[in-house]
C-alpha atoms as a PDB file:
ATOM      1  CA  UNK A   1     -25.776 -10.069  20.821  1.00  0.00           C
ATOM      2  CA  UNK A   2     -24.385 -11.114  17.434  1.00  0.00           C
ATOM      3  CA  UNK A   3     -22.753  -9.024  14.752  1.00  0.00           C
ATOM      4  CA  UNK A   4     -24.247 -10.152  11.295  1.00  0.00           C
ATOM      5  CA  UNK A   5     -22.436  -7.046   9.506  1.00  0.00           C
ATOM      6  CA  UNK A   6     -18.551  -6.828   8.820  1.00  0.00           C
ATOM      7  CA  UNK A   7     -17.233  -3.130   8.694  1.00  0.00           C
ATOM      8  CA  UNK A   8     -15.061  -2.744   6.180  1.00  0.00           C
ATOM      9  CA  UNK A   9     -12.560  -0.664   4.836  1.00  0.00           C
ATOM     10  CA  UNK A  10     -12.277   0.367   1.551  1.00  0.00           C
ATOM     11  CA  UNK A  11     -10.526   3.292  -0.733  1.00  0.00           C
ATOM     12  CA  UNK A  12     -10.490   4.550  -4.353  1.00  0.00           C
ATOM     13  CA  UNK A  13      -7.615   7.243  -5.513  1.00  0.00           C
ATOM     14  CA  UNK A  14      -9.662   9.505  -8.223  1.00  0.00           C
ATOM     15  CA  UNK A  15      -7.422  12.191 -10.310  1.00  0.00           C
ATOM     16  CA  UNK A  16      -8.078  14.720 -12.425  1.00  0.00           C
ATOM     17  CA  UNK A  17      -5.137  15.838 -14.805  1.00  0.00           C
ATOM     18  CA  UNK A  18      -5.831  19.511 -16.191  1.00  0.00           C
ATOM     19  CA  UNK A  19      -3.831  20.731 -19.421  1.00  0.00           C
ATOM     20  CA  UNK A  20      -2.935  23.784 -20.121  1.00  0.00           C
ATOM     21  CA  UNK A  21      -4.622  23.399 -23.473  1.00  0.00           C
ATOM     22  CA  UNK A  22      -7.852  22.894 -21.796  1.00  0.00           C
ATOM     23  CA  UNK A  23      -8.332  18.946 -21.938  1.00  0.00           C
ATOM     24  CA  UNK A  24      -9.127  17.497 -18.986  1.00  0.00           C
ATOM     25  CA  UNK A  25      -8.396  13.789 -18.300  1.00  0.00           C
ATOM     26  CA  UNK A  26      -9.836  11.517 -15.451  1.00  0.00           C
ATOM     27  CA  UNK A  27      -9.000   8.253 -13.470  1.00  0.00           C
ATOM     28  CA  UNK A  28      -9.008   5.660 -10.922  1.00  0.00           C
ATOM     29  CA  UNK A  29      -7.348   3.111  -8.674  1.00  0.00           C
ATOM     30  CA  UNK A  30      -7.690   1.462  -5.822  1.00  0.00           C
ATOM     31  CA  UNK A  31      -5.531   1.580  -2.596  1.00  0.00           C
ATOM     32  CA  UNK A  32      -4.124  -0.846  -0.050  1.00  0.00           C
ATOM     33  CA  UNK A  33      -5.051  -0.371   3.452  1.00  0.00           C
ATOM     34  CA  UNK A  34      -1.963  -0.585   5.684  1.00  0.00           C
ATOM     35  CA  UNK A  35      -1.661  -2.777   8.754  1.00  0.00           C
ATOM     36  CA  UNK A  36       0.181   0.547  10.797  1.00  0.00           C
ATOM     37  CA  UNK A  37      -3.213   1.962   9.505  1.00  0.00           C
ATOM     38  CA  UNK A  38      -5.608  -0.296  10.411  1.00  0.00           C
ATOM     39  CA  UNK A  39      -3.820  -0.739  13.814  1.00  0.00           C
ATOM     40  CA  UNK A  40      -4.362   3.571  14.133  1.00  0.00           C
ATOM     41  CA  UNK A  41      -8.049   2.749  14.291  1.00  0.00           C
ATOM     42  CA  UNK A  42      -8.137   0.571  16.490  1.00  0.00           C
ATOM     43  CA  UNK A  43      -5.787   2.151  19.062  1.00  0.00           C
ATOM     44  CA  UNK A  44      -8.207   5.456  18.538  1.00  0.00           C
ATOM     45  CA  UNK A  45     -11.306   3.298  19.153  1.00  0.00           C
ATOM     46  CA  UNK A  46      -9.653   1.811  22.259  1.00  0.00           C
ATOM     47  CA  UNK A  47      -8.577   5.280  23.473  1.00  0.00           C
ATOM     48  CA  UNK A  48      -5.045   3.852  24.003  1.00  0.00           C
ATOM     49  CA  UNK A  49      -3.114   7.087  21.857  1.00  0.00           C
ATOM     50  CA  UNK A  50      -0.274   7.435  24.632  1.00  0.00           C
ATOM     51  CA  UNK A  51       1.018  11.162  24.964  1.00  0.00           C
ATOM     52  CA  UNK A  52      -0.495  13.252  21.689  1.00  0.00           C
ATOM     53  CA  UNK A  53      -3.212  12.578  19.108  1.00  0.00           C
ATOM     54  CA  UNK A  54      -1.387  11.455  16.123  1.00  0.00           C
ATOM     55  CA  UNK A  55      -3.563   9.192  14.396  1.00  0.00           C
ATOM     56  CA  UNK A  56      -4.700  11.983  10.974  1.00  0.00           C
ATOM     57  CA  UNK A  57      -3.779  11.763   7.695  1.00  0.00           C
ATOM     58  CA  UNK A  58      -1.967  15.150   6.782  1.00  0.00           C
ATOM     59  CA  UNK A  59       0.152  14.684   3.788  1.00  0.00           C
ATOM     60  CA  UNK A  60       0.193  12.367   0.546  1.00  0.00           C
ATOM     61  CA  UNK A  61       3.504  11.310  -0.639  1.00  0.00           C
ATOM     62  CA  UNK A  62       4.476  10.677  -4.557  1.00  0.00           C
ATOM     63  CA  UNK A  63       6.919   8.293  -5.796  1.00  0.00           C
ATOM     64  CA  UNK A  64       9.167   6.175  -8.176  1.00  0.00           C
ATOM     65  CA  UNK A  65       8.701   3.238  -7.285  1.00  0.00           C
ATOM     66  CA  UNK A  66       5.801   1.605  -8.037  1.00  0.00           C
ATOM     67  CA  UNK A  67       6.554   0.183 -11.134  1.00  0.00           C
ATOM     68  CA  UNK A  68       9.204  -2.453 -12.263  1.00  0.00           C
ATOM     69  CA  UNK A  69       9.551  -3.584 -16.022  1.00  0.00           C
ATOM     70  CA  UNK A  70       6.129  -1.303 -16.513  1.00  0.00           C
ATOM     71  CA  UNK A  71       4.231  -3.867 -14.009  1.00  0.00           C
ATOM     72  CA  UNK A  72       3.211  -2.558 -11.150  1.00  0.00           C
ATOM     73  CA  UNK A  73       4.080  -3.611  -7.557  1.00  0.00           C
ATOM     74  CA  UNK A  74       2.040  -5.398  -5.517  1.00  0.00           C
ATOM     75  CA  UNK A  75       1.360  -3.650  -1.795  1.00  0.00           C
ATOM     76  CA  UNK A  76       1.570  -5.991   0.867  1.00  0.00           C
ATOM     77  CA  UNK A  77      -0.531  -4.459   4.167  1.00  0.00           C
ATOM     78  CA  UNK A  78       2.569  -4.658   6.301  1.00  0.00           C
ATOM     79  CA  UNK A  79       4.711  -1.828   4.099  1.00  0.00           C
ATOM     80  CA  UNK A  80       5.374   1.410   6.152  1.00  0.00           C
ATOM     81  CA  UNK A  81       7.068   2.814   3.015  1.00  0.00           C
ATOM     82  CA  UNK A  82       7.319   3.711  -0.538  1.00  0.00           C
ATOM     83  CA  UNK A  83       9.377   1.245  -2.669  1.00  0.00           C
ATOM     84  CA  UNK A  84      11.252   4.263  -4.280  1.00  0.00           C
ATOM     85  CA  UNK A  85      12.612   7.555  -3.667  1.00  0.00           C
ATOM     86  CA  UNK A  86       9.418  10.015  -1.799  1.00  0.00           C
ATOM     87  CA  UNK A  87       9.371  12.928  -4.737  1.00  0.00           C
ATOM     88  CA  UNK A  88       6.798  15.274  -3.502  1.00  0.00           C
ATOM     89  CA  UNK A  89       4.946  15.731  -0.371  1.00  0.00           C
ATOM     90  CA  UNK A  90       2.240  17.482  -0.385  1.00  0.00           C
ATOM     91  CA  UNK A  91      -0.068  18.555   2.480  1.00  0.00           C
ATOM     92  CA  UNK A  92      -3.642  17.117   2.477  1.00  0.00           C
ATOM     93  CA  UNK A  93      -7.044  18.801   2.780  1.00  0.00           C
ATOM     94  CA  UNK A  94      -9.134  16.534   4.775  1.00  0.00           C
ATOM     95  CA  UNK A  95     -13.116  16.315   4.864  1.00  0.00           C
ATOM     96  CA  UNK A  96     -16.070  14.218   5.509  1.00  0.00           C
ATOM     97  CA  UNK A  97     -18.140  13.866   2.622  1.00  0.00           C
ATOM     98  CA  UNK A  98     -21.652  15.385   2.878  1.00  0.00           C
ATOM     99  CA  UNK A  99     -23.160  12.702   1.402  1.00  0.00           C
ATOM    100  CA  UNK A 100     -21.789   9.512   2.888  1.00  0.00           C
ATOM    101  CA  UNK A 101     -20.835  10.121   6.244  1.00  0.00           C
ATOM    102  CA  UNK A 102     -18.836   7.225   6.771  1.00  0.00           C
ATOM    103  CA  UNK A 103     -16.056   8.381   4.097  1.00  0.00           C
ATOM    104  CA  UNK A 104     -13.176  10.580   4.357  1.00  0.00           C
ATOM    105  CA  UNK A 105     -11.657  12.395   1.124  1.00  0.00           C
ATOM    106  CA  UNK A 106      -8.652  13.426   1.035  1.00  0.00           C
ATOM    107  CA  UNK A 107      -6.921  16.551  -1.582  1.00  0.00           C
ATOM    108  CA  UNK A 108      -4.138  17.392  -2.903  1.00  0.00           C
ATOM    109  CA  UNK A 109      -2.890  19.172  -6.221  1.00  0.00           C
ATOM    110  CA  UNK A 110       0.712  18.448  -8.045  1.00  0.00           C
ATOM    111  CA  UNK A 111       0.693  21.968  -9.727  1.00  0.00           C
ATOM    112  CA  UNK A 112       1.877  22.593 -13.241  1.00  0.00           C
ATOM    113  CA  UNK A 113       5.338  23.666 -11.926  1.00  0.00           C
ATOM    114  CA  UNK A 114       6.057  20.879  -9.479  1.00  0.00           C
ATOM    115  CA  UNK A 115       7.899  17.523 -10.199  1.00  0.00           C
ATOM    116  CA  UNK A 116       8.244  18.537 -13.398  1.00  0.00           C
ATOM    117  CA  UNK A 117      10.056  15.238 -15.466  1.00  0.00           C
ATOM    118  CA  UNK A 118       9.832  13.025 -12.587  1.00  0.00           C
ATOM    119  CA  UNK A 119       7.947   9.533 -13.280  1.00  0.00           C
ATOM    120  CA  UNK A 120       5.373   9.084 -10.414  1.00  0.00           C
ATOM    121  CA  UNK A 121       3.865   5.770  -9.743  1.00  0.00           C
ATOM    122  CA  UNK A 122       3.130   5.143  -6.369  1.00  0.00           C
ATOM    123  CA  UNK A 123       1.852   7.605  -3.911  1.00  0.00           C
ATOM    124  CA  UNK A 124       0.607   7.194   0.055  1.00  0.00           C
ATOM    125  CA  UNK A 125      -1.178   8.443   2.702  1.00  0.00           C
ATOM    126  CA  UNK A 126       0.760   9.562   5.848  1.00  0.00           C
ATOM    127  CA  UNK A 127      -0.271  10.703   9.247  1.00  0.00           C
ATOM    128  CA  UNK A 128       1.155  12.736  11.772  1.00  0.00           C
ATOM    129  CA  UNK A 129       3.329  10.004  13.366  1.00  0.00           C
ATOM    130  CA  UNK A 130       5.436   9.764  10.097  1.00  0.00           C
ATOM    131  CA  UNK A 131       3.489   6.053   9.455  1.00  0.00           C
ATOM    132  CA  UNK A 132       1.909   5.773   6.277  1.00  0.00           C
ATOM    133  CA  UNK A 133      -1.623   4.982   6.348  1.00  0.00           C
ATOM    134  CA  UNK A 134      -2.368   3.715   2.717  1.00  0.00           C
ATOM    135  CA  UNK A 135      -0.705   3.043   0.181  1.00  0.00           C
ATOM    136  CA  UNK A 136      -1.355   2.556  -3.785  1.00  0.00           C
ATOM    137  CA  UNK A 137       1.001   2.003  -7.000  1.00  0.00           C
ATOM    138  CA  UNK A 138      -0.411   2.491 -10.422  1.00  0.00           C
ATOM    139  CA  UNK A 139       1.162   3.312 -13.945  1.00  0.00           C
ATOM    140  CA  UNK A 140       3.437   5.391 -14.605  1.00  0.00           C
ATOM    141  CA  UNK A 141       2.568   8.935 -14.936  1.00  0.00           C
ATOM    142  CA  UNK A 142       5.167  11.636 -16.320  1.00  0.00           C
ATOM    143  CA  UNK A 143       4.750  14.436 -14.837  1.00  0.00           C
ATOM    144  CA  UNK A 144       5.272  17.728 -17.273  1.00  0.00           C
ATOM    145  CA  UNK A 145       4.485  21.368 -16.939  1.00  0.00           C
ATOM    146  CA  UNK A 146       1.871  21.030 -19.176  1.00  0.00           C
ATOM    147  CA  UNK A 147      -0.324  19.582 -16.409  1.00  0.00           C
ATOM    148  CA  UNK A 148      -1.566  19.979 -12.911  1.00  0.00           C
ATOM    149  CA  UNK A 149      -3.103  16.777 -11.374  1.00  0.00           C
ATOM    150  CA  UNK A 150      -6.307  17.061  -8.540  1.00  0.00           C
ATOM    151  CA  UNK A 151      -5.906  13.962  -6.819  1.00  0.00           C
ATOM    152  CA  UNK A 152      -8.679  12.893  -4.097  1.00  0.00           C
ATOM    153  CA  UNK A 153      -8.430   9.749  -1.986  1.00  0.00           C
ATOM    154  CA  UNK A 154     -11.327   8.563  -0.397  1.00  0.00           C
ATOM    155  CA  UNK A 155     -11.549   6.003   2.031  1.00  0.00           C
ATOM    156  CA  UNK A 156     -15.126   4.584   2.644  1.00  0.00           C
ATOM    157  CA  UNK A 157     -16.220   2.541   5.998  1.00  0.00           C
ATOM    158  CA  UNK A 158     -19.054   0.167   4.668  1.00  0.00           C
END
């Protein structure tokens, strides 16, 4: 039997920034797959998890370091870690999306009153094992009270 069709993995980081004011502002960015990630996969699909099921995504972390002179930082796949100082960590709501059953979203919402003044610029995905399972960097984003951010991170199997 051949394979003619290559699974692949791909994910999109969506945000919505709410103001207090009432504007509403929207954006996206793509992600970087990590090899610690892709290996989680294939250690589920080979049933070789040793002890406890680790292998979820149940927080997103937010950082500083994403950026350097305003450009931002490549990710190579074989990071396990942000490139600055892990700001916020937030816990993750997890779901399958109705519509595409092949892609996992991801939630979680910076409130107005949290990491107020920080500059945030990279954030990841990290599972119960501590190991980060994707990771992104984008512009920098000051964070005020003014705002509360709706981030969703899907990750589609195609």
């Amino acid at each position: 039997m051949n394979v003619t069709e290559e699974v692949r993995l791909v994910g999109d980081v969506d945000y919505v920034i709410d103001w207090k004011d009432g504007r509403q502002e929207t954006g996206s960015f793509k992600n970087t797959v990590l090899r610690q990630g892709r290996q989680s996969l294939a250690k589920a699909l080979a049933n070789q998890l040793g002890g406890g099921f680790q292998f979820y995504v149940t927080h997103m972390l937010f950082g500083d370091g994403g950026t350097q002179g305003g450009v931002k930082k490549y990710v190579d796949a074989g990071r396990n870690g942000l490139f600055g100082t892990t700001r916020l960590s937030k816990p993750v709501i997890a779901m399958i999306d109705p519509t595409i059953s092949t892609q996992a979203i991801f939630t979680s919402v910076i409130a107005f009153d949290e990491a107020v003044s920080v500059t945030l610029n990279e954030m990841a995905l990290q599972m119960a094992d501590g190991n980060l399972y994707s990771l992104t960097t984008f512009a920098d984003l000051n964070k005020t009270s003014d705002m509360q951010i709706t981030w969703n991170w899907r990750l589609l199997f195609i």
